[in-house]
N, C-alpha and C. Protein backbone atom coordinates (compact mmCIF):
# COMPACT_ATOMS: atom_id res chain seq x y z
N UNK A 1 -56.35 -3.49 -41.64
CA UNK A 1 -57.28 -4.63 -41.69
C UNK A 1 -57.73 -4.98 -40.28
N UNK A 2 -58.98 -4.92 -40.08
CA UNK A 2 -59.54 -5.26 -38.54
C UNK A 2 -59.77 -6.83 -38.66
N UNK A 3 -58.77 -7.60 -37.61
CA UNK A 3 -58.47 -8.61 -37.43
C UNK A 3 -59.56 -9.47 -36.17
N UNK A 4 -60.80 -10.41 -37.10
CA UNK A 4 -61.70 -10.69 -36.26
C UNK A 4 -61.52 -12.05 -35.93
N UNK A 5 -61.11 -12.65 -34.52
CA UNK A 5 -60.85 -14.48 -34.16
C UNK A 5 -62.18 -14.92 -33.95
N UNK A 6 -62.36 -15.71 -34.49
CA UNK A 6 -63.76 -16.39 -34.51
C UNK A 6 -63.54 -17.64 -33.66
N UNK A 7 -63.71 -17.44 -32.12
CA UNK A 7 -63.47 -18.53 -31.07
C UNK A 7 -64.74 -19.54 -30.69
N UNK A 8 -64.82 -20.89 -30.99
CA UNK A 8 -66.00 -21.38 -30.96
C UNK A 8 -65.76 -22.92 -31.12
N UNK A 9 -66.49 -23.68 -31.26
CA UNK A 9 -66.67 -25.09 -31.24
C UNK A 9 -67.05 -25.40 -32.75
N UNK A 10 -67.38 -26.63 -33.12
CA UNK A 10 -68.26 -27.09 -34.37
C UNK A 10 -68.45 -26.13 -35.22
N UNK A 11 -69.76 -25.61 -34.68
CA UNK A 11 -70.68 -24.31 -35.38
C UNK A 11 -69.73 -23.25 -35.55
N UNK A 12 -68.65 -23.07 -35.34
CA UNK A 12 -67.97 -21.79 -36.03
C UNK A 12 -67.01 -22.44 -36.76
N UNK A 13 -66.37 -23.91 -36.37
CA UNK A 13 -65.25 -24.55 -37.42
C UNK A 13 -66.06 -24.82 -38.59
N UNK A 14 -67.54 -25.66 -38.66
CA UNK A 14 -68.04 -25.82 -39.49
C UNK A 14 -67.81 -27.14 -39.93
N UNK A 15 -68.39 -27.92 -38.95
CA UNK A 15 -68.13 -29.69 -39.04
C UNK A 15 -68.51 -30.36 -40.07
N UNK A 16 -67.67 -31.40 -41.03
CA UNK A 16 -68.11 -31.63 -42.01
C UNK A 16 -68.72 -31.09 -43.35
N UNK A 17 -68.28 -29.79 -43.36
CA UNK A 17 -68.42 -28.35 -44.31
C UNK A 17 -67.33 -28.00 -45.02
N UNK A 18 -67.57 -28.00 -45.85
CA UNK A 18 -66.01 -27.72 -46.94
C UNK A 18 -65.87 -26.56 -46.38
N UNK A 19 -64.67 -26.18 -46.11
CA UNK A 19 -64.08 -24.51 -45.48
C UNK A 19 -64.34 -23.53 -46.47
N UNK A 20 -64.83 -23.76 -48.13
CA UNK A 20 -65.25 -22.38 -48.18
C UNK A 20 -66.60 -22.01 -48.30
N UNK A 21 -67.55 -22.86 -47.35
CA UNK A 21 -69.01 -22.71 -47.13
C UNK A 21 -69.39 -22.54 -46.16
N UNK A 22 -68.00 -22.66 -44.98
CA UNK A 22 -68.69 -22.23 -43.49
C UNK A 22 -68.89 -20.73 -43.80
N UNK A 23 -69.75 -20.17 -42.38
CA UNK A 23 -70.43 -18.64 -42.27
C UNK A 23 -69.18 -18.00 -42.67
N UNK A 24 -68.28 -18.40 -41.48
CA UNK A 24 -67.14 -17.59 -41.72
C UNK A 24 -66.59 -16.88 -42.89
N UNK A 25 -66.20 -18.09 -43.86
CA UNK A 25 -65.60 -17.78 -45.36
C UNK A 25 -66.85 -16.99 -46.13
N UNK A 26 -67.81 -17.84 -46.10
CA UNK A 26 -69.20 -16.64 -47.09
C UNK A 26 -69.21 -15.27 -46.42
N UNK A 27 -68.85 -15.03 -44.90
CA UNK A 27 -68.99 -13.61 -44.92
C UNK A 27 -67.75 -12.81 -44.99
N UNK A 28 -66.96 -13.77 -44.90
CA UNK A 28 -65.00 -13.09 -45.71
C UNK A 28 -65.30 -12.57 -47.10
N UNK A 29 -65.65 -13.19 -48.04
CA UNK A 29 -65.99 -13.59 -49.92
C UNK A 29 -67.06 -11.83 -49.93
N UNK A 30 -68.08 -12.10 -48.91
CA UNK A 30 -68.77 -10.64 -48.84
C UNK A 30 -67.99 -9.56 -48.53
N UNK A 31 -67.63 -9.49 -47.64
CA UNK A 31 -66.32 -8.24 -46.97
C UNK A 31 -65.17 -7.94 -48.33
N UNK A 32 -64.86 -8.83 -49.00
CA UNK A 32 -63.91 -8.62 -49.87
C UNK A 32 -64.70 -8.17 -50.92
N UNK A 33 -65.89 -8.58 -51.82
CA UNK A 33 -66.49 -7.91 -52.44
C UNK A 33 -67.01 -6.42 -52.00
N UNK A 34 -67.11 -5.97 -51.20
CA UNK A 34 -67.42 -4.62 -50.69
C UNK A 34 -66.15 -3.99 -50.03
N UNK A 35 -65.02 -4.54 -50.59
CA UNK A 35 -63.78 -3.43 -50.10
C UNK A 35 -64.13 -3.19 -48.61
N UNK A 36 -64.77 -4.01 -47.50
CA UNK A 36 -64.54 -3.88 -46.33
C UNK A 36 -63.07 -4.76 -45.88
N UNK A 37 -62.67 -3.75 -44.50
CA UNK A 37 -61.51 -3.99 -44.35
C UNK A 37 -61.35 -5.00 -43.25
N UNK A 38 -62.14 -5.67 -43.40
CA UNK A 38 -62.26 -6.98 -42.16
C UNK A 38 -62.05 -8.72 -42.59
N UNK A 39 -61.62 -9.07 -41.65
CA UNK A 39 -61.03 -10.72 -41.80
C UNK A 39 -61.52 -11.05 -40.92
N UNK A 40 -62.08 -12.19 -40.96
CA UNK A 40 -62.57 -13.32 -39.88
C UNK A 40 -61.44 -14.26 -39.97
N UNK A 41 -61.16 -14.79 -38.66
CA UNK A 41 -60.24 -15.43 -38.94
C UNK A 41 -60.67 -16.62 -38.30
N UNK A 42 -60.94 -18.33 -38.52
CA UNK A 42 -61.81 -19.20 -38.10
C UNK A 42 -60.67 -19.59 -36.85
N UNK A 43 -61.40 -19.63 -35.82
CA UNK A 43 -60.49 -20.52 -34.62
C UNK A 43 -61.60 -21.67 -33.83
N UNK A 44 -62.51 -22.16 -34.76
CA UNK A 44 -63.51 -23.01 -34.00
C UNK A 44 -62.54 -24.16 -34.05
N UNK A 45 -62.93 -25.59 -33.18
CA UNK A 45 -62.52 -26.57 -32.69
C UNK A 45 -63.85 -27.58 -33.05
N UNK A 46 -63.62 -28.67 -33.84
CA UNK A 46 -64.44 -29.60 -33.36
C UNK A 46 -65.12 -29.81 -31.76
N UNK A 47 -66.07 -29.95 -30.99
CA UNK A 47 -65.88 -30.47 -29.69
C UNK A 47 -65.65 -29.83 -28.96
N UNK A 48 -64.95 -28.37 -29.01
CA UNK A 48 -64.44 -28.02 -27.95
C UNK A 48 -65.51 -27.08 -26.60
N UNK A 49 -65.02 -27.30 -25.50
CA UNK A 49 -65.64 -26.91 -24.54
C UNK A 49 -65.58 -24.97 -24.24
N UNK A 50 -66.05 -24.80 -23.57
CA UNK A 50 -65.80 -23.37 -23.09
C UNK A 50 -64.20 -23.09 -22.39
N UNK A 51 -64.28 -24.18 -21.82
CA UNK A 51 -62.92 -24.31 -20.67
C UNK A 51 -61.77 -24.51 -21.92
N UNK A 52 -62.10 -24.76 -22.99
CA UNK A 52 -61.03 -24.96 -23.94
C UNK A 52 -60.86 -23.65 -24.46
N UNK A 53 -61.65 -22.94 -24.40
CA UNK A 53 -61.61 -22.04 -24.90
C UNK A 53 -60.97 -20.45 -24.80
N UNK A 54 -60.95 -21.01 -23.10
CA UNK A 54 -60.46 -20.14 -22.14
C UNK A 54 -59.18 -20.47 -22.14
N UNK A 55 -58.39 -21.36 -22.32
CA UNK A 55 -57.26 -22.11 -22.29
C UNK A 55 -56.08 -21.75 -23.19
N UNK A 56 -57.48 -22.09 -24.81
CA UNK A 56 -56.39 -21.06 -25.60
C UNK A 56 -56.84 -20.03 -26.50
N UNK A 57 -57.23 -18.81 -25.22
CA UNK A 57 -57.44 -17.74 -25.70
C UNK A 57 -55.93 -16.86 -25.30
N UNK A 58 -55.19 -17.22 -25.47
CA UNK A 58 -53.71 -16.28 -25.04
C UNK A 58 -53.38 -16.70 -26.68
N UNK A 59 -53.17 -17.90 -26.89
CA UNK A 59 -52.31 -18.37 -28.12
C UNK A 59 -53.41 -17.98 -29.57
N UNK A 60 -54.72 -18.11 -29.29
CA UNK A 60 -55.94 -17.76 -30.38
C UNK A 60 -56.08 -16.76 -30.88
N UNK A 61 -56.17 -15.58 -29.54
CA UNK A 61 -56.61 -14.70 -29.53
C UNK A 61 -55.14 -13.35 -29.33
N UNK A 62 -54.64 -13.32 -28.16
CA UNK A 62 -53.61 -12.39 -27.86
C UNK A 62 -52.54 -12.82 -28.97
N UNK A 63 -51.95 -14.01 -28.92
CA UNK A 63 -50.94 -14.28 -29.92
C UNK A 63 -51.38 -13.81 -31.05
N UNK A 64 -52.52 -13.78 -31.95
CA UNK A 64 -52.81 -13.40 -33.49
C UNK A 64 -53.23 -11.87 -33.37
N UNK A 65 -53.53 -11.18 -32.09
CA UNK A 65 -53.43 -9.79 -32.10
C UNK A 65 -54.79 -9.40 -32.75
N UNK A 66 -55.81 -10.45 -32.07
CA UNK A 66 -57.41 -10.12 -32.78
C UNK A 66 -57.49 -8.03 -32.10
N UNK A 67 -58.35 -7.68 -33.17
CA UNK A 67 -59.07 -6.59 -32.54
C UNK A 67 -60.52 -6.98 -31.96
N UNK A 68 -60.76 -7.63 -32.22
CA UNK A 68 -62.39 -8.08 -32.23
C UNK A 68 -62.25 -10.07 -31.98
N UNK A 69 -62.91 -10.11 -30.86
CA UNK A 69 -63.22 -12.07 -30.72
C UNK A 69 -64.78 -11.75 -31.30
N UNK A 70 -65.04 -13.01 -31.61
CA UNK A 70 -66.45 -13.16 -31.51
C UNK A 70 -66.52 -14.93 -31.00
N UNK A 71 -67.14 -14.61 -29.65
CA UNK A 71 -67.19 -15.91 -29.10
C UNK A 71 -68.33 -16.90 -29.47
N UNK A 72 -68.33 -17.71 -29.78
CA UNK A 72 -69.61 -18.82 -29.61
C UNK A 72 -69.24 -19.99 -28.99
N UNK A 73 -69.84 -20.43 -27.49
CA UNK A 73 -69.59 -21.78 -27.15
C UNK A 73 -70.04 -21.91 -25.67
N UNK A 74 -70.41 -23.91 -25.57
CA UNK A 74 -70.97 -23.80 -24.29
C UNK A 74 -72.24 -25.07 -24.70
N UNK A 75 -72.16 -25.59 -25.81
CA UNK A 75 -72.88 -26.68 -26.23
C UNK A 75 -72.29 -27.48 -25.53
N UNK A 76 -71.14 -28.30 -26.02
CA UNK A 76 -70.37 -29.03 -25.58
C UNK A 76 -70.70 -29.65 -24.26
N UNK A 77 -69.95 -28.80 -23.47
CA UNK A 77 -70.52 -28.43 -21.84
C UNK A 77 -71.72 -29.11 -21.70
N UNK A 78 -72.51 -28.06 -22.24
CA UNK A 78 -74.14 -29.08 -21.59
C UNK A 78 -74.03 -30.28 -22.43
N UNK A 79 -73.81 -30.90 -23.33
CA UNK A 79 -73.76 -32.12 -23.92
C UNK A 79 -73.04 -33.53 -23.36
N UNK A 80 -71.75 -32.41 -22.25
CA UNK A 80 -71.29 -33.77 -20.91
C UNK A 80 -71.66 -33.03 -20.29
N UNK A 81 -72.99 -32.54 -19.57
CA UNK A 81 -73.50 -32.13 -18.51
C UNK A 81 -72.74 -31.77 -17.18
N UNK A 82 -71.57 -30.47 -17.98
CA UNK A 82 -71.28 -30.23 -17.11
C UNK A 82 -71.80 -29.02 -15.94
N UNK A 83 -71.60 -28.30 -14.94
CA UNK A 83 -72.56 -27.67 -14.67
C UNK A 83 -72.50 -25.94 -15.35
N UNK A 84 -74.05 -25.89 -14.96
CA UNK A 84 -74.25 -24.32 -16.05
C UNK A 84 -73.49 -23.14 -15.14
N UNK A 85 -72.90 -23.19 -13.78
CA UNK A 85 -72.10 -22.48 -13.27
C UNK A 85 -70.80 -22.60 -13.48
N UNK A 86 -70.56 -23.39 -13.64
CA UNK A 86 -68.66 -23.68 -14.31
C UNK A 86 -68.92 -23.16 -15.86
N UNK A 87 -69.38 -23.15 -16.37
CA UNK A 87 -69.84 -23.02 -17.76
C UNK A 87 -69.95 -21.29 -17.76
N UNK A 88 -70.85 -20.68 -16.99
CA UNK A 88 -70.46 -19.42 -16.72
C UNK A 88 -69.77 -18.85 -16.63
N UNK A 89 -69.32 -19.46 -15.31
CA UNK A 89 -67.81 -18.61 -14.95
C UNK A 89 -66.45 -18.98 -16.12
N UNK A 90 -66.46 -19.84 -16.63
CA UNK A 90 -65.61 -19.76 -17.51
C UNK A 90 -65.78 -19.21 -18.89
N UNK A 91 -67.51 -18.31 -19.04
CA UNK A 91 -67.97 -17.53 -20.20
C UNK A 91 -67.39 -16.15 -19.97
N UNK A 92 -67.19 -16.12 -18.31
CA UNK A 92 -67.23 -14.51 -17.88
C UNK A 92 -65.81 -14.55 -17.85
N UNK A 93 -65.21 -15.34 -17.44
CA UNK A 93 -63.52 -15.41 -17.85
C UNK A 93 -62.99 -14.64 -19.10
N UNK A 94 -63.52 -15.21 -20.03
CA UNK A 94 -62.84 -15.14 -21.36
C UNK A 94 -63.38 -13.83 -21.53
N UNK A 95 -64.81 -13.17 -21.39
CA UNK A 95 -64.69 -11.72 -21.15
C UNK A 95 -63.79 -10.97 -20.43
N UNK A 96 -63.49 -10.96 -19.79
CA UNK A 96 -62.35 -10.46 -18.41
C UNK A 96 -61.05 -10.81 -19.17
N UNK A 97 -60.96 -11.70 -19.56
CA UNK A 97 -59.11 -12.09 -20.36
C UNK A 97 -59.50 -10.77 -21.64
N UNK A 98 -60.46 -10.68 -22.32
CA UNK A 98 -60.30 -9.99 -23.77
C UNK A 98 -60.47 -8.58 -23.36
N UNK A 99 -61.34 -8.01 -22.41
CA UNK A 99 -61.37 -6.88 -21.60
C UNK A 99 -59.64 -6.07 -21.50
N UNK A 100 -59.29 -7.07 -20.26
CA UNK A 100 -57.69 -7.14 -19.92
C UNK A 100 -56.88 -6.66 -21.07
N UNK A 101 -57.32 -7.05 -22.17
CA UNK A 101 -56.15 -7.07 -23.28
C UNK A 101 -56.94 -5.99 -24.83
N UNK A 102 -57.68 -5.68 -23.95
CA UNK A 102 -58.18 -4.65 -24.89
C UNK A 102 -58.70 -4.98 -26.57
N UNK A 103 -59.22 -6.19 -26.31
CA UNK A 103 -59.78 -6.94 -27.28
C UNK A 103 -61.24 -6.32 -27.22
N UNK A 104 -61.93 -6.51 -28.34
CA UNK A 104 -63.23 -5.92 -28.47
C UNK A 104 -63.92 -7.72 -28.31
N UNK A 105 -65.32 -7.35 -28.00
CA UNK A 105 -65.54 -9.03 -27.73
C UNK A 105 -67.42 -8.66 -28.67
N UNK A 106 -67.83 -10.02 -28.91
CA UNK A 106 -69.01 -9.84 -29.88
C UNK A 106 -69.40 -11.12 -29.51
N UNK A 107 -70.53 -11.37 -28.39
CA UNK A 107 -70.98 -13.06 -28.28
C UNK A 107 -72.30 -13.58 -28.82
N UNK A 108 -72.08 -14.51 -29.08
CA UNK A 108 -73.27 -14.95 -30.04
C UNK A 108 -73.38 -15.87 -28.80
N UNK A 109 -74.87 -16.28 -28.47
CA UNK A 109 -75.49 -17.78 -28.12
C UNK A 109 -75.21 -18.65 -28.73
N UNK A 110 -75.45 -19.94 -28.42
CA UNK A 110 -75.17 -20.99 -29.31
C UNK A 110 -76.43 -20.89 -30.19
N UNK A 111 -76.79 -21.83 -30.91
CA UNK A 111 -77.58 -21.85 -32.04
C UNK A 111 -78.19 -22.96 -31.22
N UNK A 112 -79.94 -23.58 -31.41
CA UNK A 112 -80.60 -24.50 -30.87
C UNK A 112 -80.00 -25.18 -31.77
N UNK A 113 -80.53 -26.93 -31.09
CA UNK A 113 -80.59 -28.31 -31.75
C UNK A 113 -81.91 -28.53 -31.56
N UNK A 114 -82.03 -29.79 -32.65
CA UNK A 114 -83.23 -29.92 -32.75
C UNK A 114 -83.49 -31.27 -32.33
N UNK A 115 -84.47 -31.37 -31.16
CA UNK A 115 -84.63 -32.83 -30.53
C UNK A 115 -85.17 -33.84 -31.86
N UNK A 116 -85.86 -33.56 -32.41
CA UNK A 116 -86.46 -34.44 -33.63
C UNK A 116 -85.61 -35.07 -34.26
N UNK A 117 -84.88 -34.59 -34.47
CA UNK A 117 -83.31 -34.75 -35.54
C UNK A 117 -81.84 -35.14 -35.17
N UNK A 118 -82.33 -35.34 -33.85
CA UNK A 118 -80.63 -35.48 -32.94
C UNK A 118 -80.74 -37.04 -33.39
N UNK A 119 -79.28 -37.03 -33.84
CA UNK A 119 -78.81 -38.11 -34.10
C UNK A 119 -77.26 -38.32 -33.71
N UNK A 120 -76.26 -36.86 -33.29
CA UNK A 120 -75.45 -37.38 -33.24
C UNK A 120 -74.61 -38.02 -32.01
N UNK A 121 -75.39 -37.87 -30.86
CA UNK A 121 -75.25 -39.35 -30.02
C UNK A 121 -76.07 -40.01 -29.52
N UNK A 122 -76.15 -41.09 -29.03
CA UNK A 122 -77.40 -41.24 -28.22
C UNK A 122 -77.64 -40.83 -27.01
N UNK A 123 -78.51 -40.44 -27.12
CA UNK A 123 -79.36 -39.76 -25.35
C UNK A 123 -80.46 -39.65 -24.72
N UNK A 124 -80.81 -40.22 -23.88
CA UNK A 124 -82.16 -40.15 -23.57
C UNK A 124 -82.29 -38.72 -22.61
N UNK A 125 -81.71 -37.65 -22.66
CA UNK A 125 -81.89 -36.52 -21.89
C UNK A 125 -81.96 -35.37 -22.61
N UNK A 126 -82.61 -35.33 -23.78
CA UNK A 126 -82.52 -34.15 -24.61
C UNK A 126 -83.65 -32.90 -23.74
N UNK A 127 -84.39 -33.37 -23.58
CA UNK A 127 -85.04 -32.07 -22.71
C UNK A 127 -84.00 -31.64 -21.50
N UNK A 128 -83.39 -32.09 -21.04
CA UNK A 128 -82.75 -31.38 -19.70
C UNK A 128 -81.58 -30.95 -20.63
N UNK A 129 -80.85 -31.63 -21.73
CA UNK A 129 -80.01 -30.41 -22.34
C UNK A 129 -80.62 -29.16 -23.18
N UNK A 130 -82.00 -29.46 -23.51
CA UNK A 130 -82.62 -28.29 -23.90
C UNK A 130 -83.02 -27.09 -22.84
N UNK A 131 -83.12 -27.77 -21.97
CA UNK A 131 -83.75 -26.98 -20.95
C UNK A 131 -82.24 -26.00 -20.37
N UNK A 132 -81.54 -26.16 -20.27
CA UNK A 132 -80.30 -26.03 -19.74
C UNK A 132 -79.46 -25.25 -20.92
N UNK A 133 -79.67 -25.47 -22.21
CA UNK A 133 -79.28 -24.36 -23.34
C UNK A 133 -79.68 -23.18 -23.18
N UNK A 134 -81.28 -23.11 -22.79
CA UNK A 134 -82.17 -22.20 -23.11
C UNK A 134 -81.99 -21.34 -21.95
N UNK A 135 -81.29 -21.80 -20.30
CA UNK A 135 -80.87 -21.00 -19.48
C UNK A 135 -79.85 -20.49 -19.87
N UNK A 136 -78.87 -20.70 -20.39
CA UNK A 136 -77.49 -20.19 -20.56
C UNK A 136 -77.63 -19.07 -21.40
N UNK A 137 -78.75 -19.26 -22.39
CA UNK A 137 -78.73 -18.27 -23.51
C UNK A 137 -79.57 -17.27 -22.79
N UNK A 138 -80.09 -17.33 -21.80
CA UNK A 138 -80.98 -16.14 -20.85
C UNK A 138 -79.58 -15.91 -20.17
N UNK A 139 -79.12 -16.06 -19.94
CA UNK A 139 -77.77 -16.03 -18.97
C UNK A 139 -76.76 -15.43 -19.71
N UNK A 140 -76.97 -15.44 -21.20
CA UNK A 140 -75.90 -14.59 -21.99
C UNK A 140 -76.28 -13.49 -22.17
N UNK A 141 -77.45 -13.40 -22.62
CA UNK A 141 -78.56 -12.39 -23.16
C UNK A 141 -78.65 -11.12 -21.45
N UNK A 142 -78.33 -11.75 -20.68
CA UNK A 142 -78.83 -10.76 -19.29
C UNK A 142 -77.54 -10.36 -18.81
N UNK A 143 -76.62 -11.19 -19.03
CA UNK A 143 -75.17 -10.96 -18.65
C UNK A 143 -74.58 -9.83 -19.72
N UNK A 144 -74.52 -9.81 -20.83
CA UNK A 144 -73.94 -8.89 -21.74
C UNK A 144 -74.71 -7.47 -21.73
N UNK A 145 -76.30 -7.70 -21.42
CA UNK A 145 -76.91 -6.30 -21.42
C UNK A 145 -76.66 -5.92 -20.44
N UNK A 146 -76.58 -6.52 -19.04
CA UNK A 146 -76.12 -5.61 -17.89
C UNK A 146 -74.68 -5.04 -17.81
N UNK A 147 -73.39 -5.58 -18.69
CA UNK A 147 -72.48 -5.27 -18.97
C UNK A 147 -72.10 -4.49 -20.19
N UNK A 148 -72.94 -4.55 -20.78
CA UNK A 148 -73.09 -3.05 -22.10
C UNK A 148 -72.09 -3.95 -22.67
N UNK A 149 -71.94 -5.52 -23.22
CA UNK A 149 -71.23 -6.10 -23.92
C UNK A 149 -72.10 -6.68 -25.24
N UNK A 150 -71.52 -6.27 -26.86
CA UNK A 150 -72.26 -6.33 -27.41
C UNK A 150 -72.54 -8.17 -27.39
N UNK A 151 -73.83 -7.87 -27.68
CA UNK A 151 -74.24 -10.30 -28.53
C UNK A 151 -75.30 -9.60 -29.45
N UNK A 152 -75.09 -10.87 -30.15
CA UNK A 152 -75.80 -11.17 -31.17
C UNK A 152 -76.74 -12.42 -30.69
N UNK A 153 -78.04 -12.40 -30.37
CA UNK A 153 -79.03 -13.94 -29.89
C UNK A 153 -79.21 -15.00 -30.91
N UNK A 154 -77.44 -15.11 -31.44
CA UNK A 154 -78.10 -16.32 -32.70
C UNK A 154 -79.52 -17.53 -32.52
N UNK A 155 -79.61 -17.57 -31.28
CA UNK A 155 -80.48 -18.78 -30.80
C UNK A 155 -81.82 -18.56 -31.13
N UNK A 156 -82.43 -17.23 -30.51
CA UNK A 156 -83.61 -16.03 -31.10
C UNK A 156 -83.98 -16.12 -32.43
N UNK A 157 -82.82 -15.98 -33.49
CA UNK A 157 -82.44 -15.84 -34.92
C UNK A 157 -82.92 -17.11 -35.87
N UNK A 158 -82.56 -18.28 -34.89
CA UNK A 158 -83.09 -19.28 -35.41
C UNK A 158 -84.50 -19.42 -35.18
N UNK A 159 -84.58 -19.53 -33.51
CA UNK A 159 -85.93 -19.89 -33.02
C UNK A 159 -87.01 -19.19 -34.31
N UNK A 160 -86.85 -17.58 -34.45
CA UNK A 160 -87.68 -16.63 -34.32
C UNK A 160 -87.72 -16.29 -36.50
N UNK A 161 -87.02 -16.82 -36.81
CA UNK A 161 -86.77 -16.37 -37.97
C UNK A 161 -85.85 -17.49 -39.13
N UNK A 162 -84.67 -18.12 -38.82
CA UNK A 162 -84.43 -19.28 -39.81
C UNK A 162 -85.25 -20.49 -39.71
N UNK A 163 -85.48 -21.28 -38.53
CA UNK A 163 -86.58 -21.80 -38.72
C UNK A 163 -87.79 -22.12 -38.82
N UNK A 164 -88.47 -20.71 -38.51
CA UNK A 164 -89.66 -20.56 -39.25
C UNK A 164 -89.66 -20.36 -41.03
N UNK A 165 -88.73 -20.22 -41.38
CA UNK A 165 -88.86 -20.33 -43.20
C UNK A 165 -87.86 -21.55 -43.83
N UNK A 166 -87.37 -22.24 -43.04
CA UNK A 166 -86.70 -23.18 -43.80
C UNK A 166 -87.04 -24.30 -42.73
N UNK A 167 -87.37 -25.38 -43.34
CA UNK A 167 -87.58 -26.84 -42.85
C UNK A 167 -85.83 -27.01 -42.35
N UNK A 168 -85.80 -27.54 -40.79
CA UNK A 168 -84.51 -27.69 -40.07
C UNK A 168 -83.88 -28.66 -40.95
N UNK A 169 -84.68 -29.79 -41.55
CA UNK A 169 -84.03 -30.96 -42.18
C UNK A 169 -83.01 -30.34 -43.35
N UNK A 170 -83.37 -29.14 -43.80
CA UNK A 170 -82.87 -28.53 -45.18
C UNK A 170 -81.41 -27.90 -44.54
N UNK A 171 -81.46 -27.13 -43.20
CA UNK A 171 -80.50 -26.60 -42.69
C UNK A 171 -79.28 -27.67 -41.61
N UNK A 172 -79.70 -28.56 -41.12
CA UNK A 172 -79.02 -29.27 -40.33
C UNK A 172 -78.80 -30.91 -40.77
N UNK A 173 -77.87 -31.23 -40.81
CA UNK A 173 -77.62 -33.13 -40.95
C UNK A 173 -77.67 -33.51 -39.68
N UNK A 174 -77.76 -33.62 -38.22
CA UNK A 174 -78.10 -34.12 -37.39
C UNK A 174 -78.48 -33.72 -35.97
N UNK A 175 -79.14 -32.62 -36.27
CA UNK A 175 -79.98 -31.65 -35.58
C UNK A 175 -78.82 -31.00 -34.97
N UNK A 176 -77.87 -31.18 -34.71
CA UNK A 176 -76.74 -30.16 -34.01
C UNK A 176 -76.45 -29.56 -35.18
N UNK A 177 -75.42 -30.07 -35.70
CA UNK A 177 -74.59 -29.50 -36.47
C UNK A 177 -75.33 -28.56 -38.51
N UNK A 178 -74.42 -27.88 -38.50
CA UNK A 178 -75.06 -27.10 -39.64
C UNK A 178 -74.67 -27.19 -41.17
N UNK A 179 -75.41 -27.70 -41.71
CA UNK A 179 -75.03 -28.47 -43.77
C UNK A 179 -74.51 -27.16 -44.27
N UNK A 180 -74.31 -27.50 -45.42
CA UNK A 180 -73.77 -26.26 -46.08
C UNK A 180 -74.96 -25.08 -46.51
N UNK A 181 -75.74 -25.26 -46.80
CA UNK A 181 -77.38 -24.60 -46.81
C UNK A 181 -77.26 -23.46 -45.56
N UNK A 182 -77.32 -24.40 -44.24
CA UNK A 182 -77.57 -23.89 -43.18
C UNK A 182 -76.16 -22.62 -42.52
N UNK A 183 -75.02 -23.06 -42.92
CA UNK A 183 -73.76 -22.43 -43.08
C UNK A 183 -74.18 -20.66 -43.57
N UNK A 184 -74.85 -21.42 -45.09
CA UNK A 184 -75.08 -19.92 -45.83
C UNK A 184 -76.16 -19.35 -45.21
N UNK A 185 -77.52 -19.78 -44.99
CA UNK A 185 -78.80 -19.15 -44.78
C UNK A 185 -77.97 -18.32 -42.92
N UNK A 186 -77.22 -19.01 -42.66
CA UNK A 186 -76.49 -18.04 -40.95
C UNK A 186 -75.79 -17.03 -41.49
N UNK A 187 -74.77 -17.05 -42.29
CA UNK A 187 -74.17 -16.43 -42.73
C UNK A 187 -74.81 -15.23 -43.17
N UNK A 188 -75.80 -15.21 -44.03
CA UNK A 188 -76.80 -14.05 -44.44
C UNK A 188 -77.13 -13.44 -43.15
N UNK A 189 -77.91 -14.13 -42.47
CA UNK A 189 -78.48 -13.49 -41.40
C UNK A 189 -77.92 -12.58 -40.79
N UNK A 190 -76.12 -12.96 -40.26
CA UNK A 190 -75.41 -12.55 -39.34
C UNK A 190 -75.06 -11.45 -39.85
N UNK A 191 -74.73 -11.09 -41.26
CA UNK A 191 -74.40 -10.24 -42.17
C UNK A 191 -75.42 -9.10 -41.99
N UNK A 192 -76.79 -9.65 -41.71
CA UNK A 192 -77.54 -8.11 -41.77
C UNK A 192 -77.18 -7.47 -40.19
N UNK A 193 -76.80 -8.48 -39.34
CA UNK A 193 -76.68 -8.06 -37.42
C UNK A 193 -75.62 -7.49 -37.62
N UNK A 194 -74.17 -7.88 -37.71
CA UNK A 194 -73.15 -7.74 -37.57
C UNK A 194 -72.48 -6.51 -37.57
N UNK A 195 -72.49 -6.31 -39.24
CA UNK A 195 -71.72 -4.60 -39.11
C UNK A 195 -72.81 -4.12 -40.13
């Protein structure tokens, strides 16, 4: 059984999502219907930062003996504005820790928010955290191809293709985070990228 840790924040725990509607579980339920021999195994965190992530990737990741991470994270971060170079270097970390340990690694971007719809704090700085997403995800996207490390541009995926056919209101309850709709319509998607 190829043992996959799904290391991430919100969007991979699946905030306010019954656990068997996050991506995760709908693309477990698929894998098991097709006698594939793969497990996702959910390790998202409400909230959590990149630096959290890095923290407990020994106990997440080495302790459960993943063959495969698939990272998502780095919202957070820009959401307490922290800077997009600490945020880096602690993206390129957790490559270098899973490298080290002969972990296979698979990074997704974060997924956009949607300024229209943000509701879940108040802020009057949504363009400079937009603006500042949209570097990081050039910063993932340039970092993994010059390192022949596979990603997936969930961010692209949305921009370029889930929300052009589904109204965001249908996929998201407060422009961050993802309803159960939006759970499945990712889940599909990732399913055709993935394997």
């Amino acid at each position: 059984m190829k043992k996959i840790i799904c290391l991430g924040d919100s969007t991979t725990y699946g905030y306010m999502v019954n656990r068997n509607n996050v991506w995760t579980s709908i693309l477990n339920k698929k894998f098991e219907e097709e006698n594939k021999d793969i497990i996702l195994i959910n390790k998202g965190i409400n909230g959590d930062m990149i630096s959290g992530m890095l923290a407990r990737f020994d106990i997440d990741c080495i302790n459960e003996k993943a063959d495969t991470v698939i990272l998502m994270g780095g919202v957070n971060d820009i959401f307490t504005c922290k800077s997009l170079a600490k945020i880096e270097e602690n993206f390129i970390n957790i490559i270098k820790k899973s490298n080290e340990n002969n972990i296979d690694i698979i990074v997704f971007t974060p997924i956009p928010f949607i300024k229209e719809a943000f509701t879940f704090f108040e802020a009057d700085n949504l363009d400079n955290f937009e603006n500042t997403l949209i570097e990081y995800v050039n910063f993932i996207n340039d970092y993994t191809k010059k390192n022949n490390i596979k990603s997936i541009n969930v961010y692209d995926i949305f921009i370029n293709n889930i929300l052009k056919n589904h109204n965001y209101y249908d996929i998201y309850f407060d422009g961050v985070h993802l309803n159960e709709n939006g759970h499945n319509i990712f889940a599909l998607e990732l399913y055709k990228v993935l394997f």
